[in-house]
N, C-alpha and C. Protein backbone atom coordinates (compact mmCIF):
# COMPACT_ATOMS: atom_id res chain seq x y z
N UNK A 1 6.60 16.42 -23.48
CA UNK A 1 7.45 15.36 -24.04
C UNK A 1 7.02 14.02 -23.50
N UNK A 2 6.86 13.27 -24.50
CA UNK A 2 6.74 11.48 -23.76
C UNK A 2 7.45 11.21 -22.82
N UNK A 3 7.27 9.91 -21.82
CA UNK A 3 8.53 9.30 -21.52
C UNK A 3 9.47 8.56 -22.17
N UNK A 4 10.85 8.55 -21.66
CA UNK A 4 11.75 8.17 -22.60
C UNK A 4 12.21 7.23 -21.42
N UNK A 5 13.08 6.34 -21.93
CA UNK A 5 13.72 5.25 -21.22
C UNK A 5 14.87 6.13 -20.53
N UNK A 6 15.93 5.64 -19.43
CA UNK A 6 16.90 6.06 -19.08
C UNK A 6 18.12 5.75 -19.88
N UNK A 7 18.92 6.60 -20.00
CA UNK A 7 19.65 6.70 -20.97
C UNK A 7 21.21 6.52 -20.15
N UNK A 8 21.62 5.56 -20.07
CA UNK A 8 22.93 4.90 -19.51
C UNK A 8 24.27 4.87 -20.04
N UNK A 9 25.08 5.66 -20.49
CA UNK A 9 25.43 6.69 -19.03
C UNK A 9 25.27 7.83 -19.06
N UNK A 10 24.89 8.32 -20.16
CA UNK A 10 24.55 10.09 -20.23
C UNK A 10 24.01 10.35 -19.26
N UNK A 11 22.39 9.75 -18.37
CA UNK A 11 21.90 10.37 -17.88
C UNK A 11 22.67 9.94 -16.46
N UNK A 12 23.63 9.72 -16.29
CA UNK A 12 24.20 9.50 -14.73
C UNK A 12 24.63 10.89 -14.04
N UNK A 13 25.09 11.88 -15.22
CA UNK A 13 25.72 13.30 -14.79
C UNK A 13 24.83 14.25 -14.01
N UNK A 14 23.63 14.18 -14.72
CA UNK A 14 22.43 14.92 -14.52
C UNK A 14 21.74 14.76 -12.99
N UNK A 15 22.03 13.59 -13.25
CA UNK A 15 20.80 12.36 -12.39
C UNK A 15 21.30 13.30 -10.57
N UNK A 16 22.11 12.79 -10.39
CA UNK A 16 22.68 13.51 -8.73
C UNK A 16 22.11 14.83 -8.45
N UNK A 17 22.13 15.65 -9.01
CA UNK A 17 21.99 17.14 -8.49
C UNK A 17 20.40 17.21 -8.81
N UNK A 18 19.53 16.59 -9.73
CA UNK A 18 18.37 16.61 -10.02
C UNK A 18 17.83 15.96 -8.84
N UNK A 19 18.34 14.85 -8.52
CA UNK A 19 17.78 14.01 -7.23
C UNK A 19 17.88 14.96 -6.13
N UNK A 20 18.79 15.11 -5.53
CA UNK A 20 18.83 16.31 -4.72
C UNK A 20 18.14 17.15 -4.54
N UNK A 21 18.17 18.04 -5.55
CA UNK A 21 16.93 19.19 -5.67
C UNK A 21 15.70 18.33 -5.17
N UNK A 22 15.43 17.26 -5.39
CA UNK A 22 14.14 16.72 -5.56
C UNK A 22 13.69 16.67 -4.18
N UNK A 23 14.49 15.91 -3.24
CA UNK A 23 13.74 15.39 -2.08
C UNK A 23 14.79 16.41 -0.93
N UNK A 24 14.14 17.59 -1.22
CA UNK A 24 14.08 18.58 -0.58
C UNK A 24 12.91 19.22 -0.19
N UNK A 25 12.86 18.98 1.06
CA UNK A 25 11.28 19.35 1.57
C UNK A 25 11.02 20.66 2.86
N UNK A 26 11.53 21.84 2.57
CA UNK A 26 11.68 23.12 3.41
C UNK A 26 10.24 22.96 4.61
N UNK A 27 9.19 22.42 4.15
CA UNK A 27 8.03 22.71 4.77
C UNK A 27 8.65 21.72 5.93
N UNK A 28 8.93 20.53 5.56
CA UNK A 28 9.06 19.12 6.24
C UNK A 28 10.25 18.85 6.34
N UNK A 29 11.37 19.33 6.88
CA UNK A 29 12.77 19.19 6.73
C UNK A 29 13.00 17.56 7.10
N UNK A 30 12.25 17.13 7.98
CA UNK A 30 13.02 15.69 8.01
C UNK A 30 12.56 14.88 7.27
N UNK A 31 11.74 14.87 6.30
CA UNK A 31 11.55 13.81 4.95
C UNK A 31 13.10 14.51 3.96
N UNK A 32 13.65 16.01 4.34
CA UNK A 32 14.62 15.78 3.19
C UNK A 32 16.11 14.71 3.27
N UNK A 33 16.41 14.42 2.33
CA UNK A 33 17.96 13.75 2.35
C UNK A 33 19.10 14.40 3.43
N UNK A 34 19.19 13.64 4.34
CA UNK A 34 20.05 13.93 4.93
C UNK A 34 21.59 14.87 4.15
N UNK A 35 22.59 15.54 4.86
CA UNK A 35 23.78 15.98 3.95
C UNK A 35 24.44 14.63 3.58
N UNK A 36 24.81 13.60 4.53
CA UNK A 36 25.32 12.31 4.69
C UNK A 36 24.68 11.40 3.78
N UNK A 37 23.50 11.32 3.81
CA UNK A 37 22.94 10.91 3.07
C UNK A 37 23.20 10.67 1.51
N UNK A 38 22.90 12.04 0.95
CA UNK A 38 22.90 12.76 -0.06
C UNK A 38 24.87 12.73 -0.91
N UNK A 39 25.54 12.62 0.36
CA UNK A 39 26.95 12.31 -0.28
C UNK A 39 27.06 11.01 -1.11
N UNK A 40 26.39 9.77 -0.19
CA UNK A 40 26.54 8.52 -0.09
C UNK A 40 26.39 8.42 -1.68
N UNK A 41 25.04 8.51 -2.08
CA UNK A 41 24.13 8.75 -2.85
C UNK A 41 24.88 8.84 -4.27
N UNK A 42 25.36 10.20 -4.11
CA UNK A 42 26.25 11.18 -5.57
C UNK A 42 27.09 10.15 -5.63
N UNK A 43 27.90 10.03 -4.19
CA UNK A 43 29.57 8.84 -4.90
C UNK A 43 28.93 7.31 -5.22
N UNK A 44 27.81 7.07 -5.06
CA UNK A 44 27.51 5.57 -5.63
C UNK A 44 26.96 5.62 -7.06
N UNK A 45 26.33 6.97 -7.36
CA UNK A 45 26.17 6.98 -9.18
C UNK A 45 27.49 7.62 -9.74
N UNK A 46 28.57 8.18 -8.86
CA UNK A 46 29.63 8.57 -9.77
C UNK A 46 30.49 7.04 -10.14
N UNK A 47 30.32 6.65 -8.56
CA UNK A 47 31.02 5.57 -8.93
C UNK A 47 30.71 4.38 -10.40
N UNK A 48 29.34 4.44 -10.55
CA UNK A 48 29.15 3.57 -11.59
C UNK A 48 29.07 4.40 -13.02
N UNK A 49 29.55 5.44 -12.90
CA UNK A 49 29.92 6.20 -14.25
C UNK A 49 30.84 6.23 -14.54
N UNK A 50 32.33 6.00 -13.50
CA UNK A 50 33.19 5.72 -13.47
C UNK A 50 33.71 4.16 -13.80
N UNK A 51 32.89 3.51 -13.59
CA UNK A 51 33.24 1.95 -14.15
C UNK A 51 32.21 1.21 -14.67
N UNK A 52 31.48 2.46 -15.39
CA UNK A 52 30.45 1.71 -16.22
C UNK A 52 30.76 1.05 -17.79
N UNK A 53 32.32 1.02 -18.05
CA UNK A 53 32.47 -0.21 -19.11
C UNK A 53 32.06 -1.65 -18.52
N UNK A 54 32.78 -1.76 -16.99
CA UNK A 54 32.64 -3.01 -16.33
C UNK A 54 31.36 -3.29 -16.19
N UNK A 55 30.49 -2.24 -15.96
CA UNK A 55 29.00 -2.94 -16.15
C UNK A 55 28.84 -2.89 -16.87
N UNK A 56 29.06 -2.37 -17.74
CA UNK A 56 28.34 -3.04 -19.40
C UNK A 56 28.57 -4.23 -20.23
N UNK A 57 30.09 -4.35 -19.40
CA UNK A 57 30.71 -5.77 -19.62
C UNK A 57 29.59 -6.98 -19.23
N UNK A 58 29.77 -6.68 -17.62
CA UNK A 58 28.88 -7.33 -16.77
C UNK A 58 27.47 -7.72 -17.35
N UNK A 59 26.55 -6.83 -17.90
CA UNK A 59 25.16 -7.06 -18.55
C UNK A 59 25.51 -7.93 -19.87
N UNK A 60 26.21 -7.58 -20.65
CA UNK A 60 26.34 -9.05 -21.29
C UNK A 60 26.46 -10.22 -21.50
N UNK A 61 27.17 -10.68 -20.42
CA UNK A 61 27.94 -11.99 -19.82
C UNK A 61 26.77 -12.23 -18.60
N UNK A 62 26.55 -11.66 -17.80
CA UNK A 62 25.64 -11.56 -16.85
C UNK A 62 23.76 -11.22 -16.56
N UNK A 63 22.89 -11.86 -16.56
CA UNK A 63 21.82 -11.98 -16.61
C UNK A 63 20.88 -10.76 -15.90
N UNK A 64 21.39 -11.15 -14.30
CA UNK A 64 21.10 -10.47 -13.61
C UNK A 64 21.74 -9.03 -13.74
N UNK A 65 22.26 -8.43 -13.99
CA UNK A 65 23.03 -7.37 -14.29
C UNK A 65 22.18 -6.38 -15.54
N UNK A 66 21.08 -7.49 -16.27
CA UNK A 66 21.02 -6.63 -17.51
C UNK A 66 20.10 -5.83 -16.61
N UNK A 67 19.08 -6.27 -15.59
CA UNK A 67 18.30 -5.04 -15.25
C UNK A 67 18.62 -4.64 -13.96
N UNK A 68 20.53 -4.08 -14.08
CA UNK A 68 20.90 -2.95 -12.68
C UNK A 68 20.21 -1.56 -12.32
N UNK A 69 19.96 -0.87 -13.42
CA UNK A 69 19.63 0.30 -13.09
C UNK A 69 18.26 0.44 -14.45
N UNK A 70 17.23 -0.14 -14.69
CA UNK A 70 16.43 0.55 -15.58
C UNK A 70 15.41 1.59 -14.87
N UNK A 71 14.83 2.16 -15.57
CA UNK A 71 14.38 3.88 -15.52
C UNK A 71 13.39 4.29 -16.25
N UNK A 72 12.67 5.27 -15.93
CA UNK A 72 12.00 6.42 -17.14
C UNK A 72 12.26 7.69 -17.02
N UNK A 73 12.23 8.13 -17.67
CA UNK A 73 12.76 9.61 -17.89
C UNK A 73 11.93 10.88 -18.12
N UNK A 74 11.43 11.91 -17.37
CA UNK A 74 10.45 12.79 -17.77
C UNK A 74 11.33 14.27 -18.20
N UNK A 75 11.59 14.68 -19.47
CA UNK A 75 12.41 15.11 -19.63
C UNK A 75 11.48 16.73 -20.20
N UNK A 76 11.82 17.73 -19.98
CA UNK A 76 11.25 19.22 -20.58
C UNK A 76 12.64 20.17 -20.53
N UNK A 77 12.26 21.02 -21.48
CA UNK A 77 13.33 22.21 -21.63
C UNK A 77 14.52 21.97 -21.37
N UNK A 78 15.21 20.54 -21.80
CA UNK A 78 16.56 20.05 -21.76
C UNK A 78 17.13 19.92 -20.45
N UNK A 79 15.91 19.70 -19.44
CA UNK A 79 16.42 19.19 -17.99
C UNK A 79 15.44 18.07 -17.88
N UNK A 80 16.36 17.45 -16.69
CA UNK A 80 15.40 15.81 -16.08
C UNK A 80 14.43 16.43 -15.53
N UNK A 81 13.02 16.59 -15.50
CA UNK A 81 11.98 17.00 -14.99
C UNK A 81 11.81 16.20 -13.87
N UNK A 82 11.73 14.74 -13.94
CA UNK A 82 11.30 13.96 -13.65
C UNK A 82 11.96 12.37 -13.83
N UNK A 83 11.96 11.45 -12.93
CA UNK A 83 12.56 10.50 -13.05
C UNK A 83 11.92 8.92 -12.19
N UNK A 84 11.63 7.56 -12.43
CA UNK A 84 11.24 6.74 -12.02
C UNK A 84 12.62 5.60 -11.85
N UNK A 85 12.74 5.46 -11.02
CA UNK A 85 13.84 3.91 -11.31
C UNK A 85 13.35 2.60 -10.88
N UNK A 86 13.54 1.21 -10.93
CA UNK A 86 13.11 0.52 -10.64
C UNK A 86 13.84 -0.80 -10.44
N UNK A 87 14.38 -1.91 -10.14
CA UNK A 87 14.91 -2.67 -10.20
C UNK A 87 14.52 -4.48 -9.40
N UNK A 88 15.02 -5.13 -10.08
CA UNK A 88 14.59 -6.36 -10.33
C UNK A 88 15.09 -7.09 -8.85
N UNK A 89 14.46 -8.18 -8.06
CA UNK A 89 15.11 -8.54 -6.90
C UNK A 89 15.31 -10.04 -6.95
N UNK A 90 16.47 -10.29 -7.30
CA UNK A 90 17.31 -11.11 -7.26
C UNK A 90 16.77 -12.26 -8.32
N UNK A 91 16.76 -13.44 -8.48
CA UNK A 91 16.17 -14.24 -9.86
C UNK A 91 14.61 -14.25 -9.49
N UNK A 92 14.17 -13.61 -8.64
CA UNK A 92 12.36 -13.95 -8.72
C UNK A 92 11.94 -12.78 -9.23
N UNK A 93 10.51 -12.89 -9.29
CA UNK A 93 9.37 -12.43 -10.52
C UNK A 93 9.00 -10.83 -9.82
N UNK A 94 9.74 -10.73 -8.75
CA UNK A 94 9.37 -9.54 -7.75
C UNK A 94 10.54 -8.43 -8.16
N UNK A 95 9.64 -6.90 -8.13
CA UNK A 95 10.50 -5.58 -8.69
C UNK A 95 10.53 -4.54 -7.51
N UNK A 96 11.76 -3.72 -6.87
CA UNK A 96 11.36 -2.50 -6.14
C UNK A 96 11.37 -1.56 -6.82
N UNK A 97 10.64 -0.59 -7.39
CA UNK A 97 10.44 0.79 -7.58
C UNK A 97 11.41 1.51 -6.39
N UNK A 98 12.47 1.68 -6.60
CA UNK A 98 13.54 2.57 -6.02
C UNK A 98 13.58 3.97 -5.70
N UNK A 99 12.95 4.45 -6.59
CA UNK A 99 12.82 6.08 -6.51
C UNK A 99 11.94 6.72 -7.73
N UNK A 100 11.33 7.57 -6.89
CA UNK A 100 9.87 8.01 -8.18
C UNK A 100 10.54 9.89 -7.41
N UNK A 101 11.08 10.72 -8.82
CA UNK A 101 11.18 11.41 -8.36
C UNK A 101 10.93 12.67 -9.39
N UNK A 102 10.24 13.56 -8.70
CA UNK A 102 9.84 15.13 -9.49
C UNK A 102 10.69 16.67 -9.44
N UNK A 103 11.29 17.28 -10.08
CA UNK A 103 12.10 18.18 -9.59
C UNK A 103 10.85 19.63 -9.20
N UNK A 104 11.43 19.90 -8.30
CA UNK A 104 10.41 21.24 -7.77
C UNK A 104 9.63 22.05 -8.47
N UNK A 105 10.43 22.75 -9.78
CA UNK A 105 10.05 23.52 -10.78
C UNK A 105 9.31 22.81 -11.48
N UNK A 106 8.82 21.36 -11.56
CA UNK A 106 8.00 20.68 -12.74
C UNK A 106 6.98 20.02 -11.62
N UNK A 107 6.66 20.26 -10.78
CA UNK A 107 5.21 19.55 -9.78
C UNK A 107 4.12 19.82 -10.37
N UNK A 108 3.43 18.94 -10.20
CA UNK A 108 1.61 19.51 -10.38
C UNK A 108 1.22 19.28 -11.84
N UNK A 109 2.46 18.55 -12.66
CA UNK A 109 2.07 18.21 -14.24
C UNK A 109 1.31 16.96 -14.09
N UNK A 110 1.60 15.70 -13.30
CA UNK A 110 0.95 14.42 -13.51
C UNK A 110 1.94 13.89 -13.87
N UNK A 111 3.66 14.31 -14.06
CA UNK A 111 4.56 13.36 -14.43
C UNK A 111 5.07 12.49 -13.58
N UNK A 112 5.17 11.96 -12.26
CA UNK A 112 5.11 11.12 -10.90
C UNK A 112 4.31 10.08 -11.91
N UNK A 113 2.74 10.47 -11.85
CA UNK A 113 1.96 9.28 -12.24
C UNK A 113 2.34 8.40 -14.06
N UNK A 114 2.82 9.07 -14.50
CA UNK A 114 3.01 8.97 -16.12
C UNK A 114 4.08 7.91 -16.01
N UNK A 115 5.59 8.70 -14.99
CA UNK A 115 6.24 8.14 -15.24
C UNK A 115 6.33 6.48 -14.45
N UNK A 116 5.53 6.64 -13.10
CA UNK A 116 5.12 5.08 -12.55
C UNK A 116 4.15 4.39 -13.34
N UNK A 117 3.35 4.74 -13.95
CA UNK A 117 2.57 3.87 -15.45
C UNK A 117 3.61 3.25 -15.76
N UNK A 118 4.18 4.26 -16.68
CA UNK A 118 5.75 3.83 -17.94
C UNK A 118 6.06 2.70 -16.97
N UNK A 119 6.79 2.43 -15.99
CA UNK A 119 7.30 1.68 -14.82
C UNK A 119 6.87 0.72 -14.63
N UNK A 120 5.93 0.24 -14.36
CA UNK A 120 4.62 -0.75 -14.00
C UNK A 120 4.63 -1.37 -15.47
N UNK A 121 4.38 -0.71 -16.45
CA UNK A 121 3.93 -1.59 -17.62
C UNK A 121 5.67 -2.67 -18.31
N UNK A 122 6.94 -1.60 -17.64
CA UNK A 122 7.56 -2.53 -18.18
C UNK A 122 7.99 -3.42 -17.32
N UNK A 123 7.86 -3.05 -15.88
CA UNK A 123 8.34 -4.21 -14.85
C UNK A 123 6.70 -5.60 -15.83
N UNK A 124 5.58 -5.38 -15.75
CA UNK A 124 4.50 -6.08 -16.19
C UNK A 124 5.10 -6.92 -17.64
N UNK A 125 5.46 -5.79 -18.54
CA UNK A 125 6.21 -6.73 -20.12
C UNK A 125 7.43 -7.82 -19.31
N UNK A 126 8.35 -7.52 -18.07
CA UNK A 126 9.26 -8.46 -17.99
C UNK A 126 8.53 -9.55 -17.12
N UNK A 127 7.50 -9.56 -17.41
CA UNK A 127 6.89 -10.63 -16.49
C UNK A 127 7.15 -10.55 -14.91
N UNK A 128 6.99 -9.32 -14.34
CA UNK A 128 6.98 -8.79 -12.83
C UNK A 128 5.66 -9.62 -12.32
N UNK A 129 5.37 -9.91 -11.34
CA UNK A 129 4.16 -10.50 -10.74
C UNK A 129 3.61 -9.37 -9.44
N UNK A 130 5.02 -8.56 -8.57
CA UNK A 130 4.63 -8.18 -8.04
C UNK A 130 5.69 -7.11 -7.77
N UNK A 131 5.13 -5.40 -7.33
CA UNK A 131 6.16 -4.38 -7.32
C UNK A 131 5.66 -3.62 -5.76
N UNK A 132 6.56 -3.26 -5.41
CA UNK A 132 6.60 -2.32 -3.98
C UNK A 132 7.57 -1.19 -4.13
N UNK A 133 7.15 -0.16 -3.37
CA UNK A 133 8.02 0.91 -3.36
C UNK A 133 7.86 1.16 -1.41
N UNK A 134 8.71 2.06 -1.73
CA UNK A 134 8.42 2.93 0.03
C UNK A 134 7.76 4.35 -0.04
N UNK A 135 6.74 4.50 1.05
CA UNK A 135 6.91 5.97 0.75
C UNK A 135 6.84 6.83 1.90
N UNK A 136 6.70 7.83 2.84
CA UNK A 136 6.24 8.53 3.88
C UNK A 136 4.76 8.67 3.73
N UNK A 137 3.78 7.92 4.91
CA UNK A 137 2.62 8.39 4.97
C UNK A 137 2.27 9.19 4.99
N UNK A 138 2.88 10.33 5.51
CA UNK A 138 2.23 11.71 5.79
C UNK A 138 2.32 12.28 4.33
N UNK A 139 3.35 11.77 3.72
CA UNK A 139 3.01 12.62 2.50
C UNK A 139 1.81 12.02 1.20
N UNK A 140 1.05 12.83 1.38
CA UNK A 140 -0.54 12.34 1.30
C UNK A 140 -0.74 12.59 -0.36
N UNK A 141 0.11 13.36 -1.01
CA UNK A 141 -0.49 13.52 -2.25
C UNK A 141 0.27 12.29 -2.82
N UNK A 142 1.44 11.87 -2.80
CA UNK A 142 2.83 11.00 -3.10
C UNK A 142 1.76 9.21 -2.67
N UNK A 143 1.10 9.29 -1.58
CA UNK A 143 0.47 8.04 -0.89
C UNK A 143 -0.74 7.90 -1.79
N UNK A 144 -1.58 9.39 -2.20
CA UNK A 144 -2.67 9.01 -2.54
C UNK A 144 -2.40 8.31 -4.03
N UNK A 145 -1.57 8.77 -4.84
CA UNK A 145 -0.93 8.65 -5.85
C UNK A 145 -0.76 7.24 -6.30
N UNK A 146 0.07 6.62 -5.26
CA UNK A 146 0.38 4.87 -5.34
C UNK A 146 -1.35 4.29 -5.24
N UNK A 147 -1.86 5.29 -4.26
CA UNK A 147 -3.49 3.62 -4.04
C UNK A 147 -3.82 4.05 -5.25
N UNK A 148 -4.05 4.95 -5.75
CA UNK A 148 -4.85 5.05 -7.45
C UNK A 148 -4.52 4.25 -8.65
N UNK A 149 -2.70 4.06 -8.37
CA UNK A 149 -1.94 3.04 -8.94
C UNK A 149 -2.53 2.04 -8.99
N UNK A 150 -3.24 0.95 -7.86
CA UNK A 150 -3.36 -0.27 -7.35
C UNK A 150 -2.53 -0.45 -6.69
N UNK A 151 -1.57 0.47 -5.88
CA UNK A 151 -0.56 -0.23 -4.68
C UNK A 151 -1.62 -0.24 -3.61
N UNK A 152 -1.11 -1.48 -2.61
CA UNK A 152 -1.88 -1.82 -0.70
C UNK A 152 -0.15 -1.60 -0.14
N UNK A 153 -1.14 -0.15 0.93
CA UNK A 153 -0.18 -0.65 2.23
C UNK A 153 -0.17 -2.11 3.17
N UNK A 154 0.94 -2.66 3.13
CA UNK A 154 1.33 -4.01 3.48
C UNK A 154 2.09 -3.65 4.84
N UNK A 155 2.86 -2.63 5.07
CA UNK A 155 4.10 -2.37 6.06
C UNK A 155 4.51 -1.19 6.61
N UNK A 156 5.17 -0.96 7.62
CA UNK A 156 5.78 0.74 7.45
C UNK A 156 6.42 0.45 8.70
N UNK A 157 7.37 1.04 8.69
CA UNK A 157 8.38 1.65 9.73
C UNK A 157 8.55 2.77 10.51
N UNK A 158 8.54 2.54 11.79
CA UNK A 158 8.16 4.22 12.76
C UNK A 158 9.53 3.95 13.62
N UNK A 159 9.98 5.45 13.28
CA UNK A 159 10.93 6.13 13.80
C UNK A 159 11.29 6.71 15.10
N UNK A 160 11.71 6.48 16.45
CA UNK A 160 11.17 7.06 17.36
C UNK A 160 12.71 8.04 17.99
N UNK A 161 12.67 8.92 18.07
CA UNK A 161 14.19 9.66 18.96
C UNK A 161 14.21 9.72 20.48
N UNK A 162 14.56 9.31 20.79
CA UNK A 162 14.89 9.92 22.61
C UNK A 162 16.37 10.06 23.12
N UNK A 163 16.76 10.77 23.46
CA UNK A 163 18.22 11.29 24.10
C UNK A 163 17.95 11.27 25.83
N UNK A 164 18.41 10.10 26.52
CA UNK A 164 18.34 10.12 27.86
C UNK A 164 18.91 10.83 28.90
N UNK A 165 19.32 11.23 29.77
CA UNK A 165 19.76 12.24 30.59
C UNK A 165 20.87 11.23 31.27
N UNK A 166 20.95 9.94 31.12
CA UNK A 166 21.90 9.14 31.29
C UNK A 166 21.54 7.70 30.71
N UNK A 167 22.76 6.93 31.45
CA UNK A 167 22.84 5.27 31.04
C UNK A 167 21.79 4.37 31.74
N UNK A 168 20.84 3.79 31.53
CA UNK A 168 20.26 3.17 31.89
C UNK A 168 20.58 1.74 32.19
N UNK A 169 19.60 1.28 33.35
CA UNK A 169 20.38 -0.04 33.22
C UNK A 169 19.85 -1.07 32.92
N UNK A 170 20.59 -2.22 31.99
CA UNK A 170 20.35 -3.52 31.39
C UNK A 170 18.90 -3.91 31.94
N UNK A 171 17.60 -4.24 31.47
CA UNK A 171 16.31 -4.98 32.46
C UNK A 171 17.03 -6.34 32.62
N UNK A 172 16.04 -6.78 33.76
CA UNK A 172 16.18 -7.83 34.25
C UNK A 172 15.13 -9.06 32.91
N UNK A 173 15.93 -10.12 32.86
CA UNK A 173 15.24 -11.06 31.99
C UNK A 173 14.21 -11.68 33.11
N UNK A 174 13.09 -12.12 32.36
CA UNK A 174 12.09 -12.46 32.94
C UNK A 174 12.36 -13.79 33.29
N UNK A 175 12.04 -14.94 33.94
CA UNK A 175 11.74 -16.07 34.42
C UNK A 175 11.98 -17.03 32.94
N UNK A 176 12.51 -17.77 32.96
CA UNK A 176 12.75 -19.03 31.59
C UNK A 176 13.56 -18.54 30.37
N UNK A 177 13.84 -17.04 30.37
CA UNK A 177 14.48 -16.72 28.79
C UNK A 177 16.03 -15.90 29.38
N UNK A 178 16.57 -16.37 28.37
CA UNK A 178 17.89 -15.87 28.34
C UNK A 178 18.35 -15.14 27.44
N UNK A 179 19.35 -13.81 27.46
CA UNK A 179 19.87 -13.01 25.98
C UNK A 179 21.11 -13.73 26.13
N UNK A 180 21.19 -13.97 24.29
CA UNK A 180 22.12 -14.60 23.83
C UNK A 180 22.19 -13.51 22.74
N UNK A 181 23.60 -13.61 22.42
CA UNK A 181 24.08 -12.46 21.33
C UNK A 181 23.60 -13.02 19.93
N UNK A 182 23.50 -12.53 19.24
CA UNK A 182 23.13 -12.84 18.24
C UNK A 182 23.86 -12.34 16.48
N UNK A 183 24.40 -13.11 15.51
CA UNK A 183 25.20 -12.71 14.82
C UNK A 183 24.13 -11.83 13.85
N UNK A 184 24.50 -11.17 13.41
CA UNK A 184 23.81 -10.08 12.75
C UNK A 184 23.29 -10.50 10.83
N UNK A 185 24.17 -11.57 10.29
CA UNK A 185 23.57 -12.59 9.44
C UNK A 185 22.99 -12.88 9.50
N UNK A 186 22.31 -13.40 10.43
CA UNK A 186 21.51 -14.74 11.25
C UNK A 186 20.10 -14.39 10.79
N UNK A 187 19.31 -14.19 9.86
CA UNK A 187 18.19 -14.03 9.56
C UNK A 187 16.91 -14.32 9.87
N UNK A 188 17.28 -16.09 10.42
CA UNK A 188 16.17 -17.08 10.57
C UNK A 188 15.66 -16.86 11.79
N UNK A 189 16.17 -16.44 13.08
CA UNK A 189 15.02 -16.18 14.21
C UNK A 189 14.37 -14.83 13.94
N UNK A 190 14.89 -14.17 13.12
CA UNK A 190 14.16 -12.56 12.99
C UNK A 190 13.36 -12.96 11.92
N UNK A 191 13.21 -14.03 11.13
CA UNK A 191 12.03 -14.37 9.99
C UNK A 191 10.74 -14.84 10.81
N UNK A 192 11.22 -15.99 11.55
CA UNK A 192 10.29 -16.54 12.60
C UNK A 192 9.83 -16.05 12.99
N UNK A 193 10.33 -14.30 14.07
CA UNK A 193 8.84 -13.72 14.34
C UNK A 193 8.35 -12.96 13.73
N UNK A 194 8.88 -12.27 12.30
CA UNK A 194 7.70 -11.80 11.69
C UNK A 194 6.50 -12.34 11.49
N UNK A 195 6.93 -13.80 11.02
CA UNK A 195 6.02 -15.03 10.40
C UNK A 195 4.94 -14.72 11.74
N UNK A 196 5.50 -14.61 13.34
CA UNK A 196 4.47 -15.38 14.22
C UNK A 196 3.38 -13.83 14.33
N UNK A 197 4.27 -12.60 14.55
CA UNK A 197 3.47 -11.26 14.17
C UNK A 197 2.95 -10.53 13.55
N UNK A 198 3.20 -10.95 12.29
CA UNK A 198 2.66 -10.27 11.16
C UNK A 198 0.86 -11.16 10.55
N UNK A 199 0.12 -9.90 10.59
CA UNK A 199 -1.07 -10.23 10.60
C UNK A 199 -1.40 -10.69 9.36
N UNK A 200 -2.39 -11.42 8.89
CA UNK A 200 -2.83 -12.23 7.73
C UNK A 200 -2.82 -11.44 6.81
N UNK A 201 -3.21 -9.86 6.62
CA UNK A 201 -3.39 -9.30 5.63
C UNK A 201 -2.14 -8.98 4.63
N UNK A 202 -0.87 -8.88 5.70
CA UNK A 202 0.21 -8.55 5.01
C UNK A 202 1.20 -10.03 4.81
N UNK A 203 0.67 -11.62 5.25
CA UNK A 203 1.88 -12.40 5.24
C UNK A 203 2.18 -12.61 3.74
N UNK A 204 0.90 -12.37 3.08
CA UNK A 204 1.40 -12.55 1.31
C UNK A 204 2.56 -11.83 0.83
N UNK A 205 3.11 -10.71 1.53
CA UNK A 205 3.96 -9.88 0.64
C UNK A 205 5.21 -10.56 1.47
N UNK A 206 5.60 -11.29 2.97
CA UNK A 206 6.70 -11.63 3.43
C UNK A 206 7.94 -11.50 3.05
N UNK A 207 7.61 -12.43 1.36
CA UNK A 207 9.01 -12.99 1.08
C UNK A 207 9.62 -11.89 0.39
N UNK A 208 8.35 -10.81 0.23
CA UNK A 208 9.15 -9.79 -0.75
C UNK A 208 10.23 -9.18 0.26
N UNK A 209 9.98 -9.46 1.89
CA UNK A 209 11.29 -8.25 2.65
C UNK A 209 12.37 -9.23 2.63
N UNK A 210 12.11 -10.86 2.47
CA UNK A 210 14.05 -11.19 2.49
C UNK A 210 14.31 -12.00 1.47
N UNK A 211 13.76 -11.20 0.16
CA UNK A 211 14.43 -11.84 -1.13
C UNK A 211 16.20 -10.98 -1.13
């Protein structure tokens, strides 16, 4: 079957338990969705199935609203096979690819790549300039997938756990600097040192982390 656009609100029912299934990873348990997670998740698409007159209201009257949730759809034997979402960030020319997702029973077709084409070409028709997604490095077929795309790793985030055997205590501040609390709004000294750390190759993508 082609791809089909997402279909708003029919496909909201489907959408939860398909996602689920999806990013379930037995080999790799901690790439799967947390349980917590995974709640959050279901009640934020029930919720907008539940008051999706008001958004539909909203996309009329409202600009930004028309592209809340667009999609592609990889659809076989009257289930979501497959699914891409994508969404627009805030009035600039920049898109996140939200979730690129395959259900277990349909892997290994090429629908991941079909349906991020479909994706790309229409973030590209709305005049997108530039798109990012996230993904886990280790997962190498999902990574190799995006560079074939034309995506560059620009960024990534490392996770670290430790559980101490007790409370440690406060370090001592060094000579000339002082901790001052800091309001958690406050954006502009945490922009500043990306700006001063972040190496030349990645400062082009910056503005895409605090649009």
């Amino acid at each position: 079957m082609p791809v089909r656009n997402l279909k708003l609100p029919a496909d909201l029912d489907p959408l939860p338990s398909m996602l689920t299934e999806s990013f379930q990873y037995p080999e790799n348990p901690e790439w799967s969705v947390q349980e917590d997670e995974n709640e959050s998740f279901v009640e934020d698409i029930r919720n907008i199935a539940r008051m999706w007159w008001v958004v539909r209201i909203g996309q009329i009257f409202i600009p930004l609203m028309r592209d809340l949730l667009p999609g592609k759809v990889w659809e076989e034997d009257g289930r979501i096979a497959g699914v891409c979402l994508y969404q627009k960030r805030g009035n600039s020319n920049h898109w996140m690819i939200t979730t690129v997702a395959t259900h277990p029973d349909f892997r290994r077709k090429g629908i991941a790549r079909k349906l991020v084409t479909a994706g790309l070409a229409y973030i590209r028709a709305k005049k997108g300039e530039i798109a990012v997604l996230d993904v886990i490095d280790a997962n190498v077929p999902a990574y190799k997938l995006y560079q074939s795309l034309g995506f560059e790793h620009f960024t990534g985030n490392l996770d670290l756990e430790f559980t101490p055997d007790g409370v440690f205590p406060a370090p001592e501040m060094p000579d000339g600097y002082t901790l001052e609390e800091m309001d958690f709004f406050d954006w502009q000294p945490r922009y500043r040192v990306m700006q001063r750390i972040s190496p030349e190759s990645i400062t082009k993508y910056l503005s895409l982390i605090h649009i």
